[in-house]
PDB file of N, CA and C in Angstrom:
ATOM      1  N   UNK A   1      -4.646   1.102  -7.282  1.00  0.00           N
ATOM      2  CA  UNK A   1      -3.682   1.272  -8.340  1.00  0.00           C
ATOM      3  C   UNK A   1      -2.663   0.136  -8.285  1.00  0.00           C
ATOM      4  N   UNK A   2      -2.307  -0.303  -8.799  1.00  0.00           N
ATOM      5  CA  UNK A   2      -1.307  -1.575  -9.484  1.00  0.00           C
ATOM      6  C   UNK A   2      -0.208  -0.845  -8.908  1.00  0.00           C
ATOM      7  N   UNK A   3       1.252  -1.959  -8.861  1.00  0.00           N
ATOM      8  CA  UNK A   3       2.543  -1.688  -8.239  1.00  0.00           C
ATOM      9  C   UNK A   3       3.289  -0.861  -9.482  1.00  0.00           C
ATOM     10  N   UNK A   4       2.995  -1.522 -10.643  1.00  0.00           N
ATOM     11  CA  UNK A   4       3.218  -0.405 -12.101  1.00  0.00           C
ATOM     12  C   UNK A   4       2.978   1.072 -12.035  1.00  0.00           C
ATOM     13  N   UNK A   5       1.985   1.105 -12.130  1.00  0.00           N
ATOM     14  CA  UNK A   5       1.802   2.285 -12.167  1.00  0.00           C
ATOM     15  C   UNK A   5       1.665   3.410 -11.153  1.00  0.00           C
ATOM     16  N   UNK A   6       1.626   3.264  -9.724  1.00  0.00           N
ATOM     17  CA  UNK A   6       2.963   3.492  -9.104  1.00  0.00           C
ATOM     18  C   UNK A   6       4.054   3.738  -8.659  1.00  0.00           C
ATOM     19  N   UNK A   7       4.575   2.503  -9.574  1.00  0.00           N
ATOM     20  CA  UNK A   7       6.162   2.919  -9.832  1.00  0.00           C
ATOM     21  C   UNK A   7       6.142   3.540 -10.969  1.00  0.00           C
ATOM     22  N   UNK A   8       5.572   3.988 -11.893  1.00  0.00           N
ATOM     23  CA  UNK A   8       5.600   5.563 -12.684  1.00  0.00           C
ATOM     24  C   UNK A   8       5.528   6.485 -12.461  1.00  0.00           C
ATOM     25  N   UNK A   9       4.658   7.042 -11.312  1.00  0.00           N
ATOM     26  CA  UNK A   9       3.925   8.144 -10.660  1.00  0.00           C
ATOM     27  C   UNK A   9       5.893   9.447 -10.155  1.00  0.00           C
ATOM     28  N   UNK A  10       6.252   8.617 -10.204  1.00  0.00           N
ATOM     29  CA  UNK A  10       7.290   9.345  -9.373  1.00  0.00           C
ATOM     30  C   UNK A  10       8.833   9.650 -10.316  1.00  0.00           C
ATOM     31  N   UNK A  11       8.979   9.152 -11.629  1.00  0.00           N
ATOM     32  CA  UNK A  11       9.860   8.902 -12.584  1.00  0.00           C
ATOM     33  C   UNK A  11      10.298  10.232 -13.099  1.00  0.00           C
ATOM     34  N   UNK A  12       9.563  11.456 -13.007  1.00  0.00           N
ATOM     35  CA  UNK A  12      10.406  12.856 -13.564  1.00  0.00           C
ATOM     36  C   UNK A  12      11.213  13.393 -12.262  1.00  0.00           C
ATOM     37  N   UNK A  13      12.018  12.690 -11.330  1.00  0.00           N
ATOM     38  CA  UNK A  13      12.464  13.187 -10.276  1.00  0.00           C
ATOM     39  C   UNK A  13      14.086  12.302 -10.229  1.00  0.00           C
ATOM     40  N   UNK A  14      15.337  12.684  -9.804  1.00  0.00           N
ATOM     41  CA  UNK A  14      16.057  12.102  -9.546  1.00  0.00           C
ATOM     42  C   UNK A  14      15.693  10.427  -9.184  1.00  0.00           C
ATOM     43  N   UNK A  15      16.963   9.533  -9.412  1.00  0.00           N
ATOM     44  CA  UNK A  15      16.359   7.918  -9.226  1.00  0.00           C
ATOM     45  C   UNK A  15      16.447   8.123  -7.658  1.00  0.00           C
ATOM     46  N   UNK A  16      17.391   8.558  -6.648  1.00  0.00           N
ATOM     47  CA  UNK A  16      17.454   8.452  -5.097  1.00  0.00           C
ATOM     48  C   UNK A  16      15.994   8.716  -4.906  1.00  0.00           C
ATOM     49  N   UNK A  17      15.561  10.119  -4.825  1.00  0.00           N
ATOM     50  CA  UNK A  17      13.873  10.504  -4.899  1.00  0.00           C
ATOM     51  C   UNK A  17      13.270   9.654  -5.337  1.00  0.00           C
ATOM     52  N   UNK A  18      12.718   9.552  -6.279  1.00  0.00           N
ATOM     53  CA  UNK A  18      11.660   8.750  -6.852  1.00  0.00           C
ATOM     54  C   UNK A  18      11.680   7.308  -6.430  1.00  0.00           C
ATOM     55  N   UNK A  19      12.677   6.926  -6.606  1.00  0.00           N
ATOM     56  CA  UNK A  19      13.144   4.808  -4.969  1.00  0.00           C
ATOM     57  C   UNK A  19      12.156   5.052  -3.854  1.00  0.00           C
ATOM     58  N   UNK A  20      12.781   6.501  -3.393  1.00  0.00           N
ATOM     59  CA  UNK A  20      12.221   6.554  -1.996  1.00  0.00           C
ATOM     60  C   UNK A  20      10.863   6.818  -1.868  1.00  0.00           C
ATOM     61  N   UNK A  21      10.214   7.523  -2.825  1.00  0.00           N
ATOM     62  CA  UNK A  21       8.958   7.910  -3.027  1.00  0.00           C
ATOM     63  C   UNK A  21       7.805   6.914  -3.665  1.00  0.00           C
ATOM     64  N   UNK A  22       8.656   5.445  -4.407  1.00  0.00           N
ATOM     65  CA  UNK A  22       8.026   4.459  -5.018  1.00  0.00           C
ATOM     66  C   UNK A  22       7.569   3.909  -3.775  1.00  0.00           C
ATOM     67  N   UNK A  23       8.991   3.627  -3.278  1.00  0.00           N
ATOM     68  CA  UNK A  23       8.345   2.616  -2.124  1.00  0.00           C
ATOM     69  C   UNK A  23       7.686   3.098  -1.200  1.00  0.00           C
ATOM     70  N   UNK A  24       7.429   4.263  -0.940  1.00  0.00           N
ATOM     71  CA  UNK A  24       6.215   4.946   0.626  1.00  0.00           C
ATOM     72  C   UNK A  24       4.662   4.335   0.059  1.00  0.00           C
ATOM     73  N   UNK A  25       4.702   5.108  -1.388  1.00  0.00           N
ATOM     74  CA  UNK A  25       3.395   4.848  -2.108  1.00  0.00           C
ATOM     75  C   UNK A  25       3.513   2.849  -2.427  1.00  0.00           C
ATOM     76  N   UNK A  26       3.599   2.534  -2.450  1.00  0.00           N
ATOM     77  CA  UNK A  26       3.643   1.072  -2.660  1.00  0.00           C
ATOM     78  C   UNK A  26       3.947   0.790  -4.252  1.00  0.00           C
ATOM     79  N   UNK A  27       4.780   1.344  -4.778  1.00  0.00           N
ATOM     80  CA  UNK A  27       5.357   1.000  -6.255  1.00  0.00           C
ATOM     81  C   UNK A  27       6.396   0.238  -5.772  1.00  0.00           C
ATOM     82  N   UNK A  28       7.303   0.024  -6.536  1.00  0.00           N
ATOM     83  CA  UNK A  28       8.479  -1.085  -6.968  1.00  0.00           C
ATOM     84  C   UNK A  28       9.641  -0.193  -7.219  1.00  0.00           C
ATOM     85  N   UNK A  29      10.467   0.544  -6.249  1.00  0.00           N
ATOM     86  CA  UNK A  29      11.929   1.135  -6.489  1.00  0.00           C
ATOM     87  C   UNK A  29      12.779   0.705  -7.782  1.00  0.00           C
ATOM     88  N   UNK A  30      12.850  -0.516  -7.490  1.00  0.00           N
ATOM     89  CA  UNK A  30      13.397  -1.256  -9.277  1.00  0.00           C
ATOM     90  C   UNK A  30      13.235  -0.526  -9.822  1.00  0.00           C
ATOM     91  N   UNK A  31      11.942  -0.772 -10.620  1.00  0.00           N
ATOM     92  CA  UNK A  31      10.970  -0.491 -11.769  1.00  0.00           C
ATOM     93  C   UNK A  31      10.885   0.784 -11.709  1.00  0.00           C
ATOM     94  N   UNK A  32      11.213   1.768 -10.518  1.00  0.00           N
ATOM     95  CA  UNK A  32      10.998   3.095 -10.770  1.00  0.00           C
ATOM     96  C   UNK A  32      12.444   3.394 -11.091  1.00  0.00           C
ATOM     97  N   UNK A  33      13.152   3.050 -10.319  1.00  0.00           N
ATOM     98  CA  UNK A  33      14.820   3.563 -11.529  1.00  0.00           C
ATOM     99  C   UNK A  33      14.794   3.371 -12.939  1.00  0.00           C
ATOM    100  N   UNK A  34      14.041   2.274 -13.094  1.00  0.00           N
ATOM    101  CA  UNK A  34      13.874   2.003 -14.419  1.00  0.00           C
ATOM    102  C   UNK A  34      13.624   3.410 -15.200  1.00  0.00           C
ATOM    103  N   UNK A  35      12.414   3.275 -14.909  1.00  0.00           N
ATOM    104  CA  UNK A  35      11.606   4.603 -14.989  1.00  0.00           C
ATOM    105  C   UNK A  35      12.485   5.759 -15.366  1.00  0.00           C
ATOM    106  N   UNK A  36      12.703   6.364 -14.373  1.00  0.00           N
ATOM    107  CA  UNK A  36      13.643   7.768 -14.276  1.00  0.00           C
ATOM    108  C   UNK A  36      14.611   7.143 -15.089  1.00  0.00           C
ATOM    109  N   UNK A  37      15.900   6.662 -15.647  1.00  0.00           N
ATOM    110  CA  UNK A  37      16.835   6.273 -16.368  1.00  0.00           C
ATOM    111  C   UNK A  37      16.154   6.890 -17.474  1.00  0.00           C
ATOM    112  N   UNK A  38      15.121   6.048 -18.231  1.00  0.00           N
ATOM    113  CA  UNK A  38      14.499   5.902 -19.707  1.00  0.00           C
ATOM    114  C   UNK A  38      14.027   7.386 -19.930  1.00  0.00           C
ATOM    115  N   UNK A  39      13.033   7.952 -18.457  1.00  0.00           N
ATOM    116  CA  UNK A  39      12.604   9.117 -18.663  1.00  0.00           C
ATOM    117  C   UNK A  39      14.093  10.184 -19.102  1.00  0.00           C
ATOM    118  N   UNK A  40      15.188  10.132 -18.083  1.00  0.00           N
ATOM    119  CA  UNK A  40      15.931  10.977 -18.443  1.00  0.00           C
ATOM    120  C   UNK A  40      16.672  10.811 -19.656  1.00  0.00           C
ATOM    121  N   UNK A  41      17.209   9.821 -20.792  1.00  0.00           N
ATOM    122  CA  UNK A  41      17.754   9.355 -21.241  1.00  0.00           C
ATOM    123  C   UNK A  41      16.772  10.483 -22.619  1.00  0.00           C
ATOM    124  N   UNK A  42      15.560   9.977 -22.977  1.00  0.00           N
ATOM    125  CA  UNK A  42      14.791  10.743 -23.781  1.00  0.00           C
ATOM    126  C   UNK A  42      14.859  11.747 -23.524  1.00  0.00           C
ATOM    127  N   UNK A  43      14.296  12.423 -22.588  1.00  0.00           N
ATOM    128  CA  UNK A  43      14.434  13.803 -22.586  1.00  0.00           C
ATOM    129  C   UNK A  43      15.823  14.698 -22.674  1.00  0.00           C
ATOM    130  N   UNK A  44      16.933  13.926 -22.196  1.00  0.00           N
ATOM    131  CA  UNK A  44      18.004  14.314 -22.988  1.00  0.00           C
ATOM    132  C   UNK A  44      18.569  14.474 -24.487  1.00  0.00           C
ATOM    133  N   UNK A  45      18.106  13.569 -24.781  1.00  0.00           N
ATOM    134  CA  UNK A  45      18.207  13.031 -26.556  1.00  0.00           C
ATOM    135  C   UNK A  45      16.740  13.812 -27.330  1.00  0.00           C
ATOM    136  N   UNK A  46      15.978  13.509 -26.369  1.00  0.00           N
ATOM    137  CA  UNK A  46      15.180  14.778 -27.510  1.00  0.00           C
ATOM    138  C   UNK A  46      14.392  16.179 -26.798  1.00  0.00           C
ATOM    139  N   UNK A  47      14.673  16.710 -25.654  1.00  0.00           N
ATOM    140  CA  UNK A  47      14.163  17.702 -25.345  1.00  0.00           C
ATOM    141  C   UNK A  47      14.589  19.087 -25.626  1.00  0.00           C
ATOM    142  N   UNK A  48      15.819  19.268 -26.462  1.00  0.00           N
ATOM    143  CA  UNK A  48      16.404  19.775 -27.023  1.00  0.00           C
ATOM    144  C   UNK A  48      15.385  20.525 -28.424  1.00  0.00           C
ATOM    145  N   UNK A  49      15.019  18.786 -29.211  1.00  0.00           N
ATOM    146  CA  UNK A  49      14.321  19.305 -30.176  1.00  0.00           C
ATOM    147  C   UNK A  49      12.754  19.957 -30.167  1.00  0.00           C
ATOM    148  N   UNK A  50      12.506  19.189 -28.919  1.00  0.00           N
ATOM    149  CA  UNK A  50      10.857  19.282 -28.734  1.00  0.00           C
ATOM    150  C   UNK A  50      11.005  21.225 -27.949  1.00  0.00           C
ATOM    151  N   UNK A  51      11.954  21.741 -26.728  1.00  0.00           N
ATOM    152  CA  UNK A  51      12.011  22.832 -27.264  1.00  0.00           C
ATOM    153  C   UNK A  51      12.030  24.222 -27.742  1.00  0.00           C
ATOM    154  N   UNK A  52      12.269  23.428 -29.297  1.00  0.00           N
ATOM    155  CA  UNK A  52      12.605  24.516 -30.431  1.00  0.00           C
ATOM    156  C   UNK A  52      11.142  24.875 -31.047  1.00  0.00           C
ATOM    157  N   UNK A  53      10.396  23.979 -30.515  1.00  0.00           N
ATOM    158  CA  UNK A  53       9.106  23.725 -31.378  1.00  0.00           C
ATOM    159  C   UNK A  53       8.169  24.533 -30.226  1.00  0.00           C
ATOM    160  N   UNK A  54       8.424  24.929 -29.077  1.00  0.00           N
ATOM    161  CA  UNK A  54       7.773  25.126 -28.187  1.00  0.00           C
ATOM    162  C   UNK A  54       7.787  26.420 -28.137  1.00  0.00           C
ATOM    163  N   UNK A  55       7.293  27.754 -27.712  1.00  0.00           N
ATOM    164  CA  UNK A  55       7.129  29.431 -27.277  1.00  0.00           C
ATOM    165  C   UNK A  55       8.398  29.259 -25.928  1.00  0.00           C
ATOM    166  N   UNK A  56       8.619  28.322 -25.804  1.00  0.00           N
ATOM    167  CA  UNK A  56       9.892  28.950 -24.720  1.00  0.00           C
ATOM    168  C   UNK A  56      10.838  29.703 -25.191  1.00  0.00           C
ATOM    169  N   UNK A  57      11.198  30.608 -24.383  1.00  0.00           N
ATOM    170  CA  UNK A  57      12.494  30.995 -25.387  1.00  0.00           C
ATOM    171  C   UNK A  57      13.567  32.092 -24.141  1.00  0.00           C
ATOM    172  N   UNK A  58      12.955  32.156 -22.826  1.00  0.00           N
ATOM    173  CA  UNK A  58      13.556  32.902 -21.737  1.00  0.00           C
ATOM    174  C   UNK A  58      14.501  31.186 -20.980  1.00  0.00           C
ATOM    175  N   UNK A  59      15.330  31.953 -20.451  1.00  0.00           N
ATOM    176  CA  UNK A  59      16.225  31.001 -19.705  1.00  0.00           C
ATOM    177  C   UNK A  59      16.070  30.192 -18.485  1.00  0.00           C
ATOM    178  N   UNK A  60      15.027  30.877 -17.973  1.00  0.00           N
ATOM    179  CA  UNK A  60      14.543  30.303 -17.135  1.00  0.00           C
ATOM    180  C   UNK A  60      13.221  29.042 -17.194  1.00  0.00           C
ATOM    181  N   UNK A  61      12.485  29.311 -18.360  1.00  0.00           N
ATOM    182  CA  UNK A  61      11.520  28.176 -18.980  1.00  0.00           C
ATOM    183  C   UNK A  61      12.607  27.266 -19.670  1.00  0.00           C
ATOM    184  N   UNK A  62      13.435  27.855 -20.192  1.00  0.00           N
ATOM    185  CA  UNK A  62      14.104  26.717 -21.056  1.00  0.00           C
ATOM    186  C   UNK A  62      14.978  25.405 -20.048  1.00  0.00           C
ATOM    187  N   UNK A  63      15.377  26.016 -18.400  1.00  0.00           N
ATOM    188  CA  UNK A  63      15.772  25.337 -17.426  1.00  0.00           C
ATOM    189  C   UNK A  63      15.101  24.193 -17.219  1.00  0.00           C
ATOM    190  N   UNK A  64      14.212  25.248 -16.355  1.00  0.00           N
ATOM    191  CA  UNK A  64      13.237  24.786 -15.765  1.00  0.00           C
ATOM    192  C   UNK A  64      12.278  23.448 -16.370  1.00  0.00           C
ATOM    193  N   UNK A  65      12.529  23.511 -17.828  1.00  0.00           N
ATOM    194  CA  UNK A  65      11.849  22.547 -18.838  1.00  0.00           C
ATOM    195  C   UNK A  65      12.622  21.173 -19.092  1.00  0.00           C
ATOM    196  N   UNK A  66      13.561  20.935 -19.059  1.00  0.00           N
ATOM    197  CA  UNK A  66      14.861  20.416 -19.962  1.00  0.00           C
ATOM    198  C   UNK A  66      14.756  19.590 -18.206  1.00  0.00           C
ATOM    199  N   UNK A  67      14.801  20.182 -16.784  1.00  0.00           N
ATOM    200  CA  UNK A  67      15.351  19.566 -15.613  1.00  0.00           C
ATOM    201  C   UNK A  67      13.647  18.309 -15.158  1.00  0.00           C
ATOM    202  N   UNK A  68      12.637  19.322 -15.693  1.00  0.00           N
ATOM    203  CA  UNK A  68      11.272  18.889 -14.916  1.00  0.00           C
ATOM    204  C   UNK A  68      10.884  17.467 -15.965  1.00  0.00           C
ATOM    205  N   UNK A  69      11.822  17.463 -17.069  1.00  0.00           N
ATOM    206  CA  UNK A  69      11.439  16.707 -17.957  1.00  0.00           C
ATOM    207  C   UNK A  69      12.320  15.438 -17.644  1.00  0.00           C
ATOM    208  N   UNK A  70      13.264  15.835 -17.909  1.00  0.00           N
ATOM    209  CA  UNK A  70      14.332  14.881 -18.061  1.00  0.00           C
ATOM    210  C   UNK A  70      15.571  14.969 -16.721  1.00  0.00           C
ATOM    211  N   UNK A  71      15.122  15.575 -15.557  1.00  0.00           N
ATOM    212  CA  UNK A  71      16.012  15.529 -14.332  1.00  0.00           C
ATOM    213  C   UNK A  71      17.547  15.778 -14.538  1.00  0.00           C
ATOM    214  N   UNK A  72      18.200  14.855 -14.222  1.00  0.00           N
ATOM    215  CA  UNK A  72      19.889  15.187 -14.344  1.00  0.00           C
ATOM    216  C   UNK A  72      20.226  14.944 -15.451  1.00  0.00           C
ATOM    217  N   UNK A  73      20.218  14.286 -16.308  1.00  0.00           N
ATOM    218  CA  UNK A  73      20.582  14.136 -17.581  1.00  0.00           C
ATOM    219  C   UNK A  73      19.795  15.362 -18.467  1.00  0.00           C
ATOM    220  N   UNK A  74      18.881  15.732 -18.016  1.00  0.00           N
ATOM    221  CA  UNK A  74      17.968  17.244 -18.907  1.00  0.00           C
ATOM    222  C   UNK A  74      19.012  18.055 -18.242  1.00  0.00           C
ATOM    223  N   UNK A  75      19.547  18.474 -16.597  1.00  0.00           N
ATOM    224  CA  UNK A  75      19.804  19.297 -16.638  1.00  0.00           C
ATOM    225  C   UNK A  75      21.688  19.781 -16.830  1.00  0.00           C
ATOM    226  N   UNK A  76      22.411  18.414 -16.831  1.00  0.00           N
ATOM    227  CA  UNK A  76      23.439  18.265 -18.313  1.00  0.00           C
ATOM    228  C   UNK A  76      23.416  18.960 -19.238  1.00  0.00           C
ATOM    229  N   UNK A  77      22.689  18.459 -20.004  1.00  0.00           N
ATOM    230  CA  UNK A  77      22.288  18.966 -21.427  1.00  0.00           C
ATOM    231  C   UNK A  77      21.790  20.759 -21.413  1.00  0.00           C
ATOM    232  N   UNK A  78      21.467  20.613 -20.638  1.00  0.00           N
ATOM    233  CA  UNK A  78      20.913  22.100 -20.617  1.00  0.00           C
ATOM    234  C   UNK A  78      22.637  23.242 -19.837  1.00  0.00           C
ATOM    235  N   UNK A  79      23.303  22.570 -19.044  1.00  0.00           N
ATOM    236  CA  UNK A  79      24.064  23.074 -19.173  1.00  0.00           C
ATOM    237  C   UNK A  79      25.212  23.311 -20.159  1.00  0.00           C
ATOM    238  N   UNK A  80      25.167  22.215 -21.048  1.00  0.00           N
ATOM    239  CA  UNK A  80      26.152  21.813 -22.074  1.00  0.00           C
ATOM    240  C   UNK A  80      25.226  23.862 -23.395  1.00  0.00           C
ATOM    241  N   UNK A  81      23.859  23.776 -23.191  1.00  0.00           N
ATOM    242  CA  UNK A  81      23.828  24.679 -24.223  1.00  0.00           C
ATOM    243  C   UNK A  81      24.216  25.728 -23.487  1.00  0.00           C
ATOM    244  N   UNK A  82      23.935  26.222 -22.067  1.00  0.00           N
ATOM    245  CA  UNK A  82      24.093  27.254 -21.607  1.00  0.00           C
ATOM    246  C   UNK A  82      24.315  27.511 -20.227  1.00  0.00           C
ATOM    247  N   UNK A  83      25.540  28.222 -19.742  1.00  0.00           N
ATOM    248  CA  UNK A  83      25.537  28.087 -18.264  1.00  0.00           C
ATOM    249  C   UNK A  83      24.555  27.944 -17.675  1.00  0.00           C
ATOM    250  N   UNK A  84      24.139  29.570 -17.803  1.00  0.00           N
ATOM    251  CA  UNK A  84      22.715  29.986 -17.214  1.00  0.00           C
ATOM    252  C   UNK A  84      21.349  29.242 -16.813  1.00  0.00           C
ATOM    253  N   UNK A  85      21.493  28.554 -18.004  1.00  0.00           N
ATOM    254  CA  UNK A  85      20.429  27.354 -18.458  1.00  0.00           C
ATOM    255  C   UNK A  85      20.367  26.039 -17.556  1.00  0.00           C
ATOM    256  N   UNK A  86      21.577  25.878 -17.678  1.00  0.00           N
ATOM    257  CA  UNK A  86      22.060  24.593 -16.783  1.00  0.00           C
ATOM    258  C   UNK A  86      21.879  24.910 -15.454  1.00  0.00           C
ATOM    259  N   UNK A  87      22.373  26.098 -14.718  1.00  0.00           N
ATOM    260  CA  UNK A  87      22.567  26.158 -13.442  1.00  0.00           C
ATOM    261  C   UNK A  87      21.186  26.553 -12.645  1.00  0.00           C
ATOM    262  N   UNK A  88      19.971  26.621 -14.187  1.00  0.00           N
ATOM    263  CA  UNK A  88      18.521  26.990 -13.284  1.00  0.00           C
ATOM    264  C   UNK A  88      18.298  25.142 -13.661  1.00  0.00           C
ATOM    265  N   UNK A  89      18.153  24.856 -14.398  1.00  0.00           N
ATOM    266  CA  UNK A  89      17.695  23.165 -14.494  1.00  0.00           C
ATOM    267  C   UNK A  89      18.151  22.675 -12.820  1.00  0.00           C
ATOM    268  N   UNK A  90      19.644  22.524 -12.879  1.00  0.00           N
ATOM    269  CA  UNK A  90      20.242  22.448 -11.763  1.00  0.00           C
ATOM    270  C   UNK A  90      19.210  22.325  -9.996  1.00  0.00           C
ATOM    271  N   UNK A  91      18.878  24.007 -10.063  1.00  0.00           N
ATOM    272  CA  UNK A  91      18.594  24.149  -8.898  1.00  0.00           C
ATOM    273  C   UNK A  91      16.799  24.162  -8.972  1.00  0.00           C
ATOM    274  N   UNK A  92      16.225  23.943 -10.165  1.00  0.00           N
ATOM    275  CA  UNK A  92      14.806  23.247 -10.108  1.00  0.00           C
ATOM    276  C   UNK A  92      14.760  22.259  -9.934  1.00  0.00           C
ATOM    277  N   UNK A  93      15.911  21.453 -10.439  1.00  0.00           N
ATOM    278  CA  UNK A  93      15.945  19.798 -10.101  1.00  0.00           C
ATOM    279  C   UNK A  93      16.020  19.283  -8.456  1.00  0.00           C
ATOM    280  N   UNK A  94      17.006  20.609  -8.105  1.00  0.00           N
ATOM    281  CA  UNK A  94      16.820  20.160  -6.310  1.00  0.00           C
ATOM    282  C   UNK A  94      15.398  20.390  -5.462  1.00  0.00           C
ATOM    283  N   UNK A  95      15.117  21.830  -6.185  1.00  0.00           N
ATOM    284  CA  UNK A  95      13.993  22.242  -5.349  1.00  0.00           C
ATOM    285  C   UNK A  95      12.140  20.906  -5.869  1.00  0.00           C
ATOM    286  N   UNK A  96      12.650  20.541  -7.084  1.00  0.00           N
ATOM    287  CA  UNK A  96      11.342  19.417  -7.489  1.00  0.00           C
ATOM    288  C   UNK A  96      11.646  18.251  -6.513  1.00  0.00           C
ATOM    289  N   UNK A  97      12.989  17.687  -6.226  1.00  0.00           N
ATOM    290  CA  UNK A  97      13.558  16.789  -5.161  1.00  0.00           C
ATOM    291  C   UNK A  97      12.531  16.831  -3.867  1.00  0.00           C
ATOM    292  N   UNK A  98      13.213  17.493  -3.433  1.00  0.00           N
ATOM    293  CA  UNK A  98      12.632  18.051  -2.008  1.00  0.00           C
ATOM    294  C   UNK A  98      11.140  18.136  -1.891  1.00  0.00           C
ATOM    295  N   UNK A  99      10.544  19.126  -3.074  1.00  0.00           N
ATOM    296  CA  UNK A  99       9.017  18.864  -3.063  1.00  0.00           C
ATOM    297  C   UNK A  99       8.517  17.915  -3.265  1.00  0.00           C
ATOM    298  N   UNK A 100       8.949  17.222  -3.415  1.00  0.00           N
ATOM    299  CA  UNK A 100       8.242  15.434  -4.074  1.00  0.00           C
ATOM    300  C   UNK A 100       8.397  14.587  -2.485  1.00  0.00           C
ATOM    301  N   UNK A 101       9.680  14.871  -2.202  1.00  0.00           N
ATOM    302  CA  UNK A 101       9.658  13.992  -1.091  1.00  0.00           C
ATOM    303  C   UNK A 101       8.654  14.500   0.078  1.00  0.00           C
ATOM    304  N   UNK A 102       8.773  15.722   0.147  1.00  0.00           N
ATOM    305  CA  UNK A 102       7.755  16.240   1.521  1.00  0.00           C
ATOM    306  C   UNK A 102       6.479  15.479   0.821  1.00  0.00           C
ATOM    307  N   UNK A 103       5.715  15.795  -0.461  1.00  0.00           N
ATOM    308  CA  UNK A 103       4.404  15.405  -0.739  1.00  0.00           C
ATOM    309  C   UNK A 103       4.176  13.802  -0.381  1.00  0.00           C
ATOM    310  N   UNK A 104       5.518  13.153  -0.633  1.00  0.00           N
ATOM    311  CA  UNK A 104       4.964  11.466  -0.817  1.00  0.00           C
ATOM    312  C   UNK A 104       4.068  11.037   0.117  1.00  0.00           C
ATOM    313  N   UNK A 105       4.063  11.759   1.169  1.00  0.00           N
ATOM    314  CA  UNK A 105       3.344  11.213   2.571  1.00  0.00           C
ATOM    315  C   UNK A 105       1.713  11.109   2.215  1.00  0.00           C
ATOM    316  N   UNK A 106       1.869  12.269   2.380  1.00  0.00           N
ATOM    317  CA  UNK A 106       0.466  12.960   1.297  1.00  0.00           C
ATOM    318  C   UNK A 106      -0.383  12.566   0.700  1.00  0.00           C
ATOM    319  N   UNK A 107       0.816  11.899  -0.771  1.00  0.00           N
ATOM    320  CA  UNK A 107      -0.322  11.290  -1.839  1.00  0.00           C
ATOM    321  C   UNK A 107       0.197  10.012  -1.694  1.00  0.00           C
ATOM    322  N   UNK A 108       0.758   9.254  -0.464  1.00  0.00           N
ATOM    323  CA  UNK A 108       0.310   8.059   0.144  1.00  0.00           C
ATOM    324  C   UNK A 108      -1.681   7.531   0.642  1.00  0.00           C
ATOM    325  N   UNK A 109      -1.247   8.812   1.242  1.00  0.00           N
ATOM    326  CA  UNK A 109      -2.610   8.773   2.053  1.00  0.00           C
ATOM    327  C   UNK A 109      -4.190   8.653   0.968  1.00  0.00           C
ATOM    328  N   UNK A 110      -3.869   9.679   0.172  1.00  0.00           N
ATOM    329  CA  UNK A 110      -4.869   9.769  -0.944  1.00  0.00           C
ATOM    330  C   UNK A 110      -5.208   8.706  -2.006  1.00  0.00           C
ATOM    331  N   UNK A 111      -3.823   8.193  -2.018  1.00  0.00           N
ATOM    332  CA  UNK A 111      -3.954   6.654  -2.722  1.00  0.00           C
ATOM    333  C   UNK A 111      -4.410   5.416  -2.380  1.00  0.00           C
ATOM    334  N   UNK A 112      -4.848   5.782  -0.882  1.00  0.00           N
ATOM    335  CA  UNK A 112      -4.149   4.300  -0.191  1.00  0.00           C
ATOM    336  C   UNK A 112      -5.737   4.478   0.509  1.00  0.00           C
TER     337      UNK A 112
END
């Protein structure tokens, strides 16, 4: 796999995470902040609309959706519509953190 793509593999996760997780797997930390920025930036600006369009409609999918998509800036926004909302984005965003980092080792190995 190319240093690109790569450094994509890891972009729905906080930028600290996903740096650290570019570079185990042999991506480009740069290019993966990159990444996560753009990823969260959209999914802030439009995960809102995408959704309305979607069967979610419990508080906990609507979190959980808005954080896995778009990380801290999804889970902002998701608090801006609703405490509740926000404070599960919130704590999916930590617990996706953590799981990503234990795996990197992992799907080092499988890649490599």
């Amino acid at each position: 796999m190319t240093p690109y793509r790569l450094s994509l593999l890891p972009r729905s996760i906080s930028t600290p995470f996903a740096m650290l997780i570019s570079g185990e797997i042999g991506g480009t930390p740069e290019l993966t902040a990159l990444f996560v920025i753009l990823t969260g930036i959209f999914g802030a600006s439009f995960g809102q609309l995408v959704l309305y369009w979607l069967p979610l409609k419990s508080k906990m999918s609507l979190g959980a959706s808005f954080c896995l998509a778009a990380h801290v800036a999804g889970s902002s926004k998701a608090y801006e519509l609703d405490t509740e909302v926000g404070t599960i984005a919130a704590l999916v965003m930590v617990l996706t953190g953590i799981f990503n980092v234990l795996l990197a080792p992992l799907l080092e190995i499988v890649l490599t």
